[in-house]
Protein backbone atom coordinates (compact mmCIF):
# COMPACT_ATOMS: atom_id res chain seq x y z
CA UNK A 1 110.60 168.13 81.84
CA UNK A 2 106.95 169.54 82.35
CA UNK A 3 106.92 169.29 86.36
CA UNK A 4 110.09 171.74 86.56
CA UNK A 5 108.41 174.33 84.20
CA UNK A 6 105.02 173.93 86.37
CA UNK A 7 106.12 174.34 89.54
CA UNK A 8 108.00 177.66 88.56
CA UNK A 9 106.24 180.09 90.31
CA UNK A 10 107.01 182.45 87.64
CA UNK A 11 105.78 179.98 84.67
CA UNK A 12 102.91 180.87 83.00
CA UNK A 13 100.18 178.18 83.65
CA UNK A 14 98.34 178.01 80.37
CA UNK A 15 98.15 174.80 78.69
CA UNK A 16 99.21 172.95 81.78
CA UNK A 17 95.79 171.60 82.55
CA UNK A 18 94.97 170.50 79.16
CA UNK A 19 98.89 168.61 78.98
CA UNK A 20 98.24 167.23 82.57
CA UNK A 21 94.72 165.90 81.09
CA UNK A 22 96.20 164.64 78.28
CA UNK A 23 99.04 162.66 80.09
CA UNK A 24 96.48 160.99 82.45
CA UNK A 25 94.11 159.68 79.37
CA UNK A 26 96.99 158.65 77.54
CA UNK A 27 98.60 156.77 80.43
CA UNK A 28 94.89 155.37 81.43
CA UNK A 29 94.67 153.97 77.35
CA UNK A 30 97.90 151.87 78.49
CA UNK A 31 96.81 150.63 81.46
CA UNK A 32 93.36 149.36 80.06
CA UNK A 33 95.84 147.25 77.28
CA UNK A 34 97.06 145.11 80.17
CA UNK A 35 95.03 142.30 79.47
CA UNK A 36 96.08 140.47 83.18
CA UNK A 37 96.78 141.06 86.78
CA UNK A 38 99.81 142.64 87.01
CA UNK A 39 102.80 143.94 89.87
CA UNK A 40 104.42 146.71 89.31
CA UNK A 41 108.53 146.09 90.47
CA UNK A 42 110.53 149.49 92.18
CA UNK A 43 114.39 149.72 92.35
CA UNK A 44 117.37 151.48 91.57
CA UNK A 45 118.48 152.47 88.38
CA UNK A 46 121.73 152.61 89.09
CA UNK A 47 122.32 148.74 89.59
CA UNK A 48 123.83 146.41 86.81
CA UNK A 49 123.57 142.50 85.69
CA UNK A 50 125.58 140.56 88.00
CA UNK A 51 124.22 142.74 91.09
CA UNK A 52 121.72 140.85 93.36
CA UNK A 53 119.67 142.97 93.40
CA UNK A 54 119.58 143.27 89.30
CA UNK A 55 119.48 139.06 89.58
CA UNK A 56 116.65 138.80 92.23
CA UNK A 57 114.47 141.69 89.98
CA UNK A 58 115.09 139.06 86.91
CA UNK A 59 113.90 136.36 88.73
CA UNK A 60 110.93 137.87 90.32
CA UNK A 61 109.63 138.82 86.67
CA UNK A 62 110.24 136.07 85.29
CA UNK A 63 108.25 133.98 88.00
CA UNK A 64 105.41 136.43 87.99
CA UNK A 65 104.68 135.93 84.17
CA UNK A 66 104.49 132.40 85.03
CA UNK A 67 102.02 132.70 87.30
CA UNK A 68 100.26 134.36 84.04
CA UNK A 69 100.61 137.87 85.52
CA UNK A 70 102.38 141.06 83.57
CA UNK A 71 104.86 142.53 85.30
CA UNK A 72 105.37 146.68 85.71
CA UNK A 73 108.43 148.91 85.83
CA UNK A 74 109.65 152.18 85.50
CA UNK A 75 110.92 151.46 82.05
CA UNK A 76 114.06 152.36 83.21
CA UNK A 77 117.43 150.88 83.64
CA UNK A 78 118.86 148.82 86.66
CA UNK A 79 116.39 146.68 88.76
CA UNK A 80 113.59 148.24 86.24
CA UNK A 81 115.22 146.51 83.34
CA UNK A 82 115.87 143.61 85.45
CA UNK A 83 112.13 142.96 85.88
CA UNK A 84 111.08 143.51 82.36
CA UNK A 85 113.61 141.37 81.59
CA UNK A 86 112.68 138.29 83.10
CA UNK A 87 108.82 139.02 82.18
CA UNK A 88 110.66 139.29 78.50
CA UNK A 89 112.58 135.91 78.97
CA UNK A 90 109.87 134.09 80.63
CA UNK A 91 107.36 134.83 77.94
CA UNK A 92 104.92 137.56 79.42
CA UNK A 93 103.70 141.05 79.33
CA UNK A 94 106.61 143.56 79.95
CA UNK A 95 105.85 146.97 80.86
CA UNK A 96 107.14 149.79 81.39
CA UNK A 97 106.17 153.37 82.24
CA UNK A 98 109.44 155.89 81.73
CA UNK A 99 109.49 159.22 82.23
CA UNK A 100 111.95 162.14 80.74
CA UNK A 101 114.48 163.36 83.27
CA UNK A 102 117.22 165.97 82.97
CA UNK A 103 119.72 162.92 82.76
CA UNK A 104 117.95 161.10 79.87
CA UNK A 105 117.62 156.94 81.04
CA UNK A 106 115.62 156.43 77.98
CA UNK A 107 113.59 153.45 78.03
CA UNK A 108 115.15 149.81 78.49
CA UNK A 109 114.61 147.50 75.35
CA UNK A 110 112.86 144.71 77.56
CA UNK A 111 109.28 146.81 77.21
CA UNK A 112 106.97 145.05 75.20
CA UNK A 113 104.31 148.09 76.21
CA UNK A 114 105.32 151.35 77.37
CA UNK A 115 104.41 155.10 77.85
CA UNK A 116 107.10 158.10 78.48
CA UNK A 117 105.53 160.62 81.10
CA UNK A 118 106.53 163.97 81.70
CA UNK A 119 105.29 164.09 84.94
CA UNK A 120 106.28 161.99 88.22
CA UNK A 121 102.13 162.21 89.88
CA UNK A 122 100.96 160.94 86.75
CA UNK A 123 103.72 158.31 86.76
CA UNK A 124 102.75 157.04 90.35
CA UNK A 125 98.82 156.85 89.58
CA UNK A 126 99.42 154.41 86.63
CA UNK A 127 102.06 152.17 88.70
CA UNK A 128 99.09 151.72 91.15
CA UNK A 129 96.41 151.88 88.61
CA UNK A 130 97.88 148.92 86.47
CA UNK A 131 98.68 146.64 89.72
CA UNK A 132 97.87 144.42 92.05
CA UNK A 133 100.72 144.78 94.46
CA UNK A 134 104.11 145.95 94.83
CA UNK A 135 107.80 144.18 94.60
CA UNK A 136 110.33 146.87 95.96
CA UNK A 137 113.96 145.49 95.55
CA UNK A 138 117.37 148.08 96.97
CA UNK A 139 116.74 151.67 95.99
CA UNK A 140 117.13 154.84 96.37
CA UNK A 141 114.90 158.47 96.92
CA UNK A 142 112.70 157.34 94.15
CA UNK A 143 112.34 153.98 95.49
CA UNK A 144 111.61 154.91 98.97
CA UNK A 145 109.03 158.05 97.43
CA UNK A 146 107.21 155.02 95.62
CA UNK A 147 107.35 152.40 98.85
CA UNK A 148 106.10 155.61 101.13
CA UNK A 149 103.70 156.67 98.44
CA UNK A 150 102.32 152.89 98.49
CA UNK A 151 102.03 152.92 102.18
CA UNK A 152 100.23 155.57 102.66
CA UNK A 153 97.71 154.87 100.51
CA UNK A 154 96.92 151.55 101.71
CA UNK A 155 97.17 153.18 105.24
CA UNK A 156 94.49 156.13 104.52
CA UNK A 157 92.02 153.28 102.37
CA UNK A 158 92.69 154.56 99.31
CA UNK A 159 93.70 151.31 98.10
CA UNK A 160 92.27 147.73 99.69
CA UNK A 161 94.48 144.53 99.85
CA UNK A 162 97.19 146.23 98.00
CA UNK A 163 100.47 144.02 99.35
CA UNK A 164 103.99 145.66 99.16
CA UNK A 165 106.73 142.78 99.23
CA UNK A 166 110.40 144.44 100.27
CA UNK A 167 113.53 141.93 98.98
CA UNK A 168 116.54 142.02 100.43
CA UNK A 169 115.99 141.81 104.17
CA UNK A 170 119.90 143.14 104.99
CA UNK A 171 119.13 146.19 102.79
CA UNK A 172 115.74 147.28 104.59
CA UNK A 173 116.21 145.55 107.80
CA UNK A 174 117.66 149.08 109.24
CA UNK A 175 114.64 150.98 107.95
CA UNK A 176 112.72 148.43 109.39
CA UNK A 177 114.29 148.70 112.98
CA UNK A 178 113.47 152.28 112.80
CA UNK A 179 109.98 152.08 112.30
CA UNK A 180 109.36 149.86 114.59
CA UNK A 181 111.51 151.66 117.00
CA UNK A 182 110.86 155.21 116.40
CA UNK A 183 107.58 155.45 114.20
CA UNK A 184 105.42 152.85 116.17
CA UNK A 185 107.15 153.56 119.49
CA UNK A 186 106.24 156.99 119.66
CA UNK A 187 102.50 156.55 118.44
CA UNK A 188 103.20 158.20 114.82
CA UNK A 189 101.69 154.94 113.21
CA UNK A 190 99.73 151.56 114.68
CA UNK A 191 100.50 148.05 115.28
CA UNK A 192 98.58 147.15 112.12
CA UNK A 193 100.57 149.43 110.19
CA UNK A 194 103.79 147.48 110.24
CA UNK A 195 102.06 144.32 109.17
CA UNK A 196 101.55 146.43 105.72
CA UNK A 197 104.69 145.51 104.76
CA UNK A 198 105.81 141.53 104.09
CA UNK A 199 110.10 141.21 103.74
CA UNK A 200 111.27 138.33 101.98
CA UNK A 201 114.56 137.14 100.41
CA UNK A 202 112.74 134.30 98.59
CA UNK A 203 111.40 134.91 95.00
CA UNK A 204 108.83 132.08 95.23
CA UNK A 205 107.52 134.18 98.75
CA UNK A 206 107.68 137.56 97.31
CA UNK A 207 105.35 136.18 93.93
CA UNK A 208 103.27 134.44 96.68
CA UNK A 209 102.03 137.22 98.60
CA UNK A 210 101.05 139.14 96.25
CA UNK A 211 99.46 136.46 94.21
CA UNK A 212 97.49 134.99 97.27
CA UNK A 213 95.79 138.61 98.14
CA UNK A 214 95.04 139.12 94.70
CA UNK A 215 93.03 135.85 94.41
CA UNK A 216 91.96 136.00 98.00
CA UNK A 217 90.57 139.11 97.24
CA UNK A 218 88.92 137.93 93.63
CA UNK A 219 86.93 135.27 95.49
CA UNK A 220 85.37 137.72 98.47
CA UNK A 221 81.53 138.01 97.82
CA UNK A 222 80.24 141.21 96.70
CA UNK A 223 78.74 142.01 99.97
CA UNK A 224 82.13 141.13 101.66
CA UNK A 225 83.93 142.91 99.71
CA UNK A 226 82.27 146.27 100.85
């Protein structure tokens, strides 16, 4: 795995630019084949068919393909298959964008387009770069790195009307409490920065919000849009 070996201090740095370079141009070729708006679904890897979680990620890609959108995973197994899944079943674009970990997951056999990354920062530019919005079902520290990640960079303006959509309200609703309770109470984030996030246990609302900013934002005027 390339990030280990470059964050050695001791590791000799040569050749990491050029591999670094070479991941991002790669992993920008695969974006640019997504020929459609697309959401790009987080989860846990470690869930299986007949979880709800697994069920609800199934669902959610299959309705998002039928709204004529692709749908994005990790590549992975779990929720990530789950999603490419239902894009595979209800007739879309499946993708997915692995990456090579000490404990090989190998990519899921639902990806009709895919890319293996060695590193995680690449990884998380492409899930943004390829998306419209994120779908974050029950995870764990990689999930919550990607919904943080997301957050933050709608927060700071990197990214405009970028909506993240939690399912499962009993799974976040604790994490939830505490940021309302601890984070905004305090003064460590605004008002406005809770709104940032839309919690749902309906698939039709989860495709919804994302959908609706995507087109409200595709009919702004130029001059609005600034």
């Amino acid at each position: 795995m390339d990030d280990r070996r470059l964050l050695d201090t001791s590791a000799d740095p040569e050749g990491a630019i050029e591999r670094i370079e070479h991941e991002f141009r790669d992993a920008f070729a695969t974006v640019a084949k997504i020929d459609r708006p697309a959401v790009t679904l987080f989860g846990s890897a470690r869930v299986r068919e007949g979880d709800p979680a697994y069920a609800a990620a199934r669902a959610v890609g299959r309705a998002f393909v039928g709204r004529g959108w692709a749908v994005v995973t990790g590549g992975g197994p779990g929720a990530m298959e789950a999603g490419n899944r239902g894009a595979r079943e209800g007739g879309g674009l499946s993708v997915g964008f692995n990456i090579g970990l000490p404990h090989e997951q190998g990519m899921n056999s639902y990806v009709d387009l895919g890319y293996r990354f060695e590193h995680f920062y690449a990884r998380k530019v492409a899930f943004v770069k390829a998306a419209e919005g994120f779908v974050i079902f029950p995870g764990g520290f990689g999930t919550l790195d990607e919904l943080f990640e997301a957050l933050t960079l709608i927060q700071t303006g990197t990214v405009r009307n970028f909506p993240v959509v939690l399912f499962q309200r009993t799974y976040w609703q604790g994490l939830l409490d505490w940021v309302r309770e601890r984070l905004l109470a305090e003064g460590m984030i605004a008002p406005a920065d809770v709104e940032l996030l839309h919690v749902t246990d309906d698939v039709a609302e989860a495709v919804e919000v994302v959908v609706d900013c995507y087109e409200r934002r595709c009919s702004e005027t130029p001059a609005a849009a600034l």
